[in-house]
Protein backbone atom coordinates (compact mmCIF):
# COMPACT_ATOMS: atom_id res chain seq x y z
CA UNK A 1 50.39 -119.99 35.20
CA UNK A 2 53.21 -121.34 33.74
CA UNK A 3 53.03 -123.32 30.45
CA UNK A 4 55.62 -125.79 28.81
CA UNK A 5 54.77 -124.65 24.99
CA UNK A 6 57.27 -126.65 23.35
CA UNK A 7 59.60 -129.40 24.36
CA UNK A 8 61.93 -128.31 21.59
CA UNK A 9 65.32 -126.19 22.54
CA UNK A 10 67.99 -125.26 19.90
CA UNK A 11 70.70 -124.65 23.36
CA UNK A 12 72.38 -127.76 24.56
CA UNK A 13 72.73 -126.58 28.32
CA UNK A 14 74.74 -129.25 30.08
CA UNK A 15 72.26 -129.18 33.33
CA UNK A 16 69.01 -129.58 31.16
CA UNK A 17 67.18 -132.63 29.61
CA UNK A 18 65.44 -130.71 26.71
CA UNK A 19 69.07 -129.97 25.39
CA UNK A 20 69.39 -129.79 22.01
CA UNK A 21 65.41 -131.35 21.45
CA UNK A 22 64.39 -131.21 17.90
CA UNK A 23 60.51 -133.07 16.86
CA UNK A 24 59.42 -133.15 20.20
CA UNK A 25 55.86 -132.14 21.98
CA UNK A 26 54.24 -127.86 20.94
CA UNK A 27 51.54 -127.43 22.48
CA UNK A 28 48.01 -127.47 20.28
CA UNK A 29 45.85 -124.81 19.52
CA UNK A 30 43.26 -127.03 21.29
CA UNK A 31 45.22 -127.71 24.18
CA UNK A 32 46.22 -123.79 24.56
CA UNK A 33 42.46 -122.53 24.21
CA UNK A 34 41.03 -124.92 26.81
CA UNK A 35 43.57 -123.43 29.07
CA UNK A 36 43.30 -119.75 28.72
CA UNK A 37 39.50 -120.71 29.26
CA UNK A 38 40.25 -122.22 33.04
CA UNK A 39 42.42 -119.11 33.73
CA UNK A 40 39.88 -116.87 32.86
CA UNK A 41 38.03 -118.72 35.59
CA UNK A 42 39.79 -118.89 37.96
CA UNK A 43 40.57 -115.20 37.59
CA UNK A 44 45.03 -115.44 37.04
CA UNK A 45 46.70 -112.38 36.96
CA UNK A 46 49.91 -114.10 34.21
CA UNK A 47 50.71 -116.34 32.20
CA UNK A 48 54.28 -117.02 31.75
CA UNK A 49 55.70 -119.27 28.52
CA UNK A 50 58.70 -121.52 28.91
CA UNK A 51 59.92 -124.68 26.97
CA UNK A 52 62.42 -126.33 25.98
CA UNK A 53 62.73 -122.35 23.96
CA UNK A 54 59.07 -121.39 23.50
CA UNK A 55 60.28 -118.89 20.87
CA UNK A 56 61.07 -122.16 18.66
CA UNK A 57 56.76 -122.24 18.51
CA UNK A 58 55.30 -121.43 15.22
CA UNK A 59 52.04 -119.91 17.20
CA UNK A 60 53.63 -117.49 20.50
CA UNK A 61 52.88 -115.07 19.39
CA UNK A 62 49.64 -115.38 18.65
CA UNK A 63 49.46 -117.26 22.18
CA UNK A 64 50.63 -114.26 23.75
CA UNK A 65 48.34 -111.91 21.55
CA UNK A 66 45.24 -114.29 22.76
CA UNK A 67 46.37 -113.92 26.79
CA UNK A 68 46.44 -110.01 26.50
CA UNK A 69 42.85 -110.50 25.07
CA UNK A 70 41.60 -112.08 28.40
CA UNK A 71 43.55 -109.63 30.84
CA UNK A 72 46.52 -111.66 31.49
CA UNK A 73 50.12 -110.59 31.87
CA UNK A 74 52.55 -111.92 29.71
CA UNK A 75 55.69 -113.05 30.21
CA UNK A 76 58.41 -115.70 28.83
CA UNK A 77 61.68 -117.30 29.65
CA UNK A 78 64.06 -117.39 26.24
CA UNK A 79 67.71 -118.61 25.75
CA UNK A 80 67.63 -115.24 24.01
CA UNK A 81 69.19 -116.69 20.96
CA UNK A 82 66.43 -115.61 19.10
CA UNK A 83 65.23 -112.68 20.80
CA UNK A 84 66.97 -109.97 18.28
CA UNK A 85 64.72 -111.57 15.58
CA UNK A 86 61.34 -111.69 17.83
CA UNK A 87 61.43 -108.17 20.01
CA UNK A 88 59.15 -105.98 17.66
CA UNK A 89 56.99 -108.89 17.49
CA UNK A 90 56.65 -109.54 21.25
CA UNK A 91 56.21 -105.74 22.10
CA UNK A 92 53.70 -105.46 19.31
CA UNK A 93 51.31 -108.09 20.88
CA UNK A 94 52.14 -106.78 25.14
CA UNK A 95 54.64 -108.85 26.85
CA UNK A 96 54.67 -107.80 30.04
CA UNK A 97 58.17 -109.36 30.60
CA UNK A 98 61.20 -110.87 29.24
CA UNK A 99 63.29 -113.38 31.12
CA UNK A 100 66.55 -115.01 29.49
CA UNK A 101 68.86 -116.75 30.97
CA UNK A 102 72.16 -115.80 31.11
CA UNK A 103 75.40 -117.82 32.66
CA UNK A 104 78.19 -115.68 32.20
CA UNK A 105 79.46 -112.24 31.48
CA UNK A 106 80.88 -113.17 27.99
CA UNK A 107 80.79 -115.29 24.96
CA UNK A 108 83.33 -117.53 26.05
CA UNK A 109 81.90 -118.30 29.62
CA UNK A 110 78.06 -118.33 28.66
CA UNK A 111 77.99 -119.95 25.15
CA UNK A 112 80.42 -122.74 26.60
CA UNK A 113 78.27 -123.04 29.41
CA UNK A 114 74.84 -123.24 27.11
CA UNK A 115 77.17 -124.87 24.25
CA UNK A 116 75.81 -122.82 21.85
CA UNK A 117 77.95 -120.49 19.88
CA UNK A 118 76.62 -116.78 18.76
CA UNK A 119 74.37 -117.09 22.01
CA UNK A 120 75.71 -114.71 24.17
CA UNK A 121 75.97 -111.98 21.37
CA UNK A 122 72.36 -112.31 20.50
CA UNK A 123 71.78 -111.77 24.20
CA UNK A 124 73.45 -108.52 24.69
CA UNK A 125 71.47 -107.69 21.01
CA UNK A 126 68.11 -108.54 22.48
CA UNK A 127 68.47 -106.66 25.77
CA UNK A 128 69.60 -103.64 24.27
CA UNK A 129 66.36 -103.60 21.84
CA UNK A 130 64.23 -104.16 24.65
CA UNK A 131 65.43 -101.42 26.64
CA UNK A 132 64.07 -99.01 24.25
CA UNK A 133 60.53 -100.25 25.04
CA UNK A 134 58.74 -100.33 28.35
CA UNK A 135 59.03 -103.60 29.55
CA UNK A 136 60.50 -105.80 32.71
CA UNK A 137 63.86 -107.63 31.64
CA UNK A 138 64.73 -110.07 34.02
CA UNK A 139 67.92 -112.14 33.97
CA UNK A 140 68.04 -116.09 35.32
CA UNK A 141 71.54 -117.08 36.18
CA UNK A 142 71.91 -121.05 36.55
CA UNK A 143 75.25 -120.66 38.74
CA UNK A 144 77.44 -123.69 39.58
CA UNK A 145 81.35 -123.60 40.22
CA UNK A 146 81.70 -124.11 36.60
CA UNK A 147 81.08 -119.94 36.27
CA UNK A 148 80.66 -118.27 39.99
CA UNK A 149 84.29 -117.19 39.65
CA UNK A 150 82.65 -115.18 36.83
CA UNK A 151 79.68 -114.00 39.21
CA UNK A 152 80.58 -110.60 40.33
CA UNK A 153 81.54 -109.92 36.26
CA UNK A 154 78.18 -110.64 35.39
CA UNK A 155 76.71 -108.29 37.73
CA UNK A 156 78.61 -105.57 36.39
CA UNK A 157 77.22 -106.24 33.08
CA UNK A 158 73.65 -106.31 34.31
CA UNK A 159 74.59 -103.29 35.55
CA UNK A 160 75.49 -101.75 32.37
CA UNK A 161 72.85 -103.06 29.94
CA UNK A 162 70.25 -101.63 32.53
CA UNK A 163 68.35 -104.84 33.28
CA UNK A 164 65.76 -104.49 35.89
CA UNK A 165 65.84 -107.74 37.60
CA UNK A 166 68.07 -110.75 38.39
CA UNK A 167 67.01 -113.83 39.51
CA UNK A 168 70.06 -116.88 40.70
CA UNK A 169 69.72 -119.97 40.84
CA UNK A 170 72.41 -122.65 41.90
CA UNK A 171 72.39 -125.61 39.52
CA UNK A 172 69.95 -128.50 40.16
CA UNK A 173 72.80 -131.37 39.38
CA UNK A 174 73.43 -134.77 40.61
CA UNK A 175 77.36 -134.52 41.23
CA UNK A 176 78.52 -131.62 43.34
CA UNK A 177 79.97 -129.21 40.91
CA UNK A 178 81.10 -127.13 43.46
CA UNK A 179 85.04 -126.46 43.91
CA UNK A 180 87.37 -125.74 46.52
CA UNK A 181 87.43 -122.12 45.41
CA UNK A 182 83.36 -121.88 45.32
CA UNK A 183 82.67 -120.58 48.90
CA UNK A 184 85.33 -117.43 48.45
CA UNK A 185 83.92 -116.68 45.08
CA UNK A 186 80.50 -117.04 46.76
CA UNK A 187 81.40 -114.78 49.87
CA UNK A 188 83.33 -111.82 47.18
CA UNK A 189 79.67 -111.97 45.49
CA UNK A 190 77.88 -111.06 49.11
CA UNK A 191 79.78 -108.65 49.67
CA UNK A 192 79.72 -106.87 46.36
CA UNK A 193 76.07 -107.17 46.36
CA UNK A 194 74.93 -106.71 49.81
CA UNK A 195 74.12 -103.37 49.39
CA UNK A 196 73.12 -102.46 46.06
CA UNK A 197 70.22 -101.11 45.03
CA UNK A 198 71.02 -100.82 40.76
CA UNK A 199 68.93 -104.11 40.17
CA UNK A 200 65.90 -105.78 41.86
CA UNK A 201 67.96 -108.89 43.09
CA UNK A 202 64.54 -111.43 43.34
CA UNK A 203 63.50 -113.73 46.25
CA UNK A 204 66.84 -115.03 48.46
CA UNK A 205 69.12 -114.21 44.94
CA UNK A 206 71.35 -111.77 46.96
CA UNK A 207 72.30 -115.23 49.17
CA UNK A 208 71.71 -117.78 46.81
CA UNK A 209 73.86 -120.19 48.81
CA UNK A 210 71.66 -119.57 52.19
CA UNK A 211 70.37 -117.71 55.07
CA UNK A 212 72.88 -119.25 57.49
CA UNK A 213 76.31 -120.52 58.11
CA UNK A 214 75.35 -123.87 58.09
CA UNK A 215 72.90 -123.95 54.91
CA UNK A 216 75.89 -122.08 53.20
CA UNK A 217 78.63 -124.73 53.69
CA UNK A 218 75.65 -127.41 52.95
CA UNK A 219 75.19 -126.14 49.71
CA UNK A 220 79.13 -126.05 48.73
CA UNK A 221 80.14 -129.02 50.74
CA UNK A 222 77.12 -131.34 50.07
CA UNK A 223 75.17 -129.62 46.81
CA UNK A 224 72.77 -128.68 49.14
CA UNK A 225 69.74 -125.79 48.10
CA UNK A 226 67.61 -124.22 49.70
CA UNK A 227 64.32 -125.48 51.32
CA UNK A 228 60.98 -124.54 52.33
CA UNK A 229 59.84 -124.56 55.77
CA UNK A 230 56.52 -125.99 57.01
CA UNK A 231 53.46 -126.05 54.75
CA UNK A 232 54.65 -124.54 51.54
CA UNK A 233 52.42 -121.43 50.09
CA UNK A 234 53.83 -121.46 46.67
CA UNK A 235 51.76 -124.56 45.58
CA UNK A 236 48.72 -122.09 46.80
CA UNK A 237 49.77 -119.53 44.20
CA UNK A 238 51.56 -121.61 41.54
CA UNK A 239 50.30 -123.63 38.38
CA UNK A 240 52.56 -125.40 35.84
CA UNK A 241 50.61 -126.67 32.66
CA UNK A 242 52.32 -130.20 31.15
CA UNK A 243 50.81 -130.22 27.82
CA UNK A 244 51.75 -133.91 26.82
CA UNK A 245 50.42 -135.03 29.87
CA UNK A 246 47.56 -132.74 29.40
CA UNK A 247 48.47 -132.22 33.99
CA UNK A 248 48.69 -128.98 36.02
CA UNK A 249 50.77 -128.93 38.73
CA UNK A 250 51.11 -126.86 41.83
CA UNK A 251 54.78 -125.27 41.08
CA UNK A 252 57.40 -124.61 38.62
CA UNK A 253 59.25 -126.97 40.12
CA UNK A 254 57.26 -129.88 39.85
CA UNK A 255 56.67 -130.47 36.85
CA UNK A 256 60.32 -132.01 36.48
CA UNK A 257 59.94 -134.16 39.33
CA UNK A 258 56.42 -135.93 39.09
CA UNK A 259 57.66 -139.71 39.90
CA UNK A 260 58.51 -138.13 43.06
CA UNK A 261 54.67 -138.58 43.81
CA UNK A 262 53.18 -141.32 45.12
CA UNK A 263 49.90 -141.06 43.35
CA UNK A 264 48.86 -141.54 39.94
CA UNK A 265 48.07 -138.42 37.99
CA UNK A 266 45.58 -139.15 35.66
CA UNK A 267 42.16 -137.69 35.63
CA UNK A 268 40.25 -134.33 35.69
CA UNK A 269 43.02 -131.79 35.30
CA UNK A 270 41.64 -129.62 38.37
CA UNK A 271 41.10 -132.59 40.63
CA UNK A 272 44.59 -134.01 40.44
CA UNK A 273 46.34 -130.42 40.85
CA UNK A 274 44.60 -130.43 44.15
CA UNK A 275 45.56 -133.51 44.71
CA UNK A 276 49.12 -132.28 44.30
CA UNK A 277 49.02 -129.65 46.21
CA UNK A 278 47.24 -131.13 49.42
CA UNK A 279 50.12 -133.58 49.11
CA UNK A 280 52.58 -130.98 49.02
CA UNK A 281 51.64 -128.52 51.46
CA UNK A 282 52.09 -131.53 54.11
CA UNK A 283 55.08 -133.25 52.28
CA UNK A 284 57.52 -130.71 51.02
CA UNK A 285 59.66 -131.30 48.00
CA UNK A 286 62.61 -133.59 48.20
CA UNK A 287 64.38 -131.55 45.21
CA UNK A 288 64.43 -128.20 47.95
CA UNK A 289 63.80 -125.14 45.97
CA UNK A 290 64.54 -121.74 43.76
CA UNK A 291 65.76 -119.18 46.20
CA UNK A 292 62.98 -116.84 44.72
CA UNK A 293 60.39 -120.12 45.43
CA UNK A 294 61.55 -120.26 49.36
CA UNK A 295 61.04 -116.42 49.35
CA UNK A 296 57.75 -116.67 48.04
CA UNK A 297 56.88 -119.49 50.64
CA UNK A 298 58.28 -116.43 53.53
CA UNK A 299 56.72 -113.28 51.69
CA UNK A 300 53.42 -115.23 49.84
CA UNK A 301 52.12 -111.43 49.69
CA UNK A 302 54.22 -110.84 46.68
CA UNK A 303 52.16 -112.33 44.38
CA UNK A 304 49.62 -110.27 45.22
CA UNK A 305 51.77 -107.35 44.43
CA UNK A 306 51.05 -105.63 41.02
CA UNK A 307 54.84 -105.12 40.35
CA UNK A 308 56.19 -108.93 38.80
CA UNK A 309 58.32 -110.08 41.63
CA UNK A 310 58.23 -113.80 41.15
């Protein structure tokens, strides 16, 4: 289960709509209880808190506190601007796992990137706190030709900080922001990568671009991504709570791209997520997908897996 918590974000990412949101939607208490009460079930095995920055909500960590209580795993997705001032408090209460996002291998890359100066630093603070504890730190990359000539750099400081996980994803943008120079950055990456084993590279990260010559010079000529084949399985395994649409959706994705629909979505919570994903399973996305959401759609037994992999 994945949960929009707040709608507020103190980054100003250049790819993202909840840039620099002050006064907008947090979820209620209300809102929060009546949906730990449909996990518990349905039986999920996570819950996983994203925004906007869900560490700009007053009440996360008692959120997180009250999904340990049912048997839940915990995790959350952070700019990590914050994280230095949060980490005792999020280990106290038993998250699970830690994903921030993280666009380039210094200040001057990612906090340009993110627009958001002191980011970066806070970052490198945060990870280095939470590697003292015992829990999963994953790293989301957002990678466009804006920073993959600064790709294999990043790696290497993955490397070094000791983060267990890295998860890349090329940017979801209108224009093609691609360059000339993209593919050989792209193909240096590959072959850095192809055989390492120091981090858990998630879902299709280690090819981000594709699977094939031709999705690869799709996705630099054309801002192509990757797609999922067939019926997709994610929708089967994926929930995305909308709080100020009081909606679940079948996928992470989705819940970005609900005028893609051709159905209204009001009414009972439950019936209109299976309306969703009945939809979906026979229409795929038009957006194409996360290179760790096609993998899940290849390898749906991962979720099944006790190890976080998704």
């Amino acid at each position: 289960m994945y949960v929009r918590v707040s709608e507020n974000c103190n980054s100003h990412c250049f790819m993202c709509h909840f840039a620099g949101t002050s006064n907008a939607l947090n979820i209620s208490d209300e809102q929060y209880d009546k949906l730990l009460n449909h996990m518990k079930k349905k039986n999920y095995k996570m819950i996983r808190f994203t925004g906007g920055e869900p560490l700009l909500h007053k009440n996360i960590i008692e959120f997180i506190k009250k999904a340990k209580e049912i048997g839940v795993k915990a995790s959350i997705i952070t700019n990590g601007y914050l994280l230095p001032l949060y980490v005792d408090k999020l280990l106290k209460v038993g998250l699970d796992e830690c994903i921030i996002s993280l666009d380039g291998s210094c200040s001057e890359v990612h906090d340009s990137l993110r627009n958001f100066p002191g980011c970066f630093d806070n970052i490198i603070k945060g990870i280095k706190l939470l590697k003292e504890k015992d829990i999963i730190i994953r790293v989301n990359t957002v990678v466009s030709g804006k920073n993959i000539s600064d790709i294999c750099n990043i790696y290497d400081l993955l490397i070094n900080l000791g983060v267990d996980q890295w998860s890349i994803i090329p940017v979801k943008y209108k224009e093609n922001l691609w360059n000339e120079d993209s593919i050989n950055y792209y193909r240096e990456f590959v072959d850095k990568v192809k055989d390492s084993n120091d981090i858990k590279f998630l879902g299709y990260s280690k090819n981000f671009a594709g699977l094939s010559d031709e999705e690869i010079k799709d996705t630099f000529d054309n801002n192509s991504r990757l797609s999922i084949k067939d019926n997709c399985k994610v929708v089967d395994n994926v929930r995305f709570y909308i709080p100020d649409k009081d909606v679940l959706v079948p996928c992470n994705c989705v819940s970005h791209r609900l005028k893609e629909l051709p159905f209204s979505i009001t009414g009972d919570m439950e019936e209109v997520c299976e309306k969703i994903r009945l939809w979906l399973k026979e229409n795929n996305c038009s957006c194409k997908c996360e290179p760790l959401n096609v993998y899940i759609n290849d390898h749906p037994e991962i979720m099944d897996e006790d190890e976080i992999l998704y």
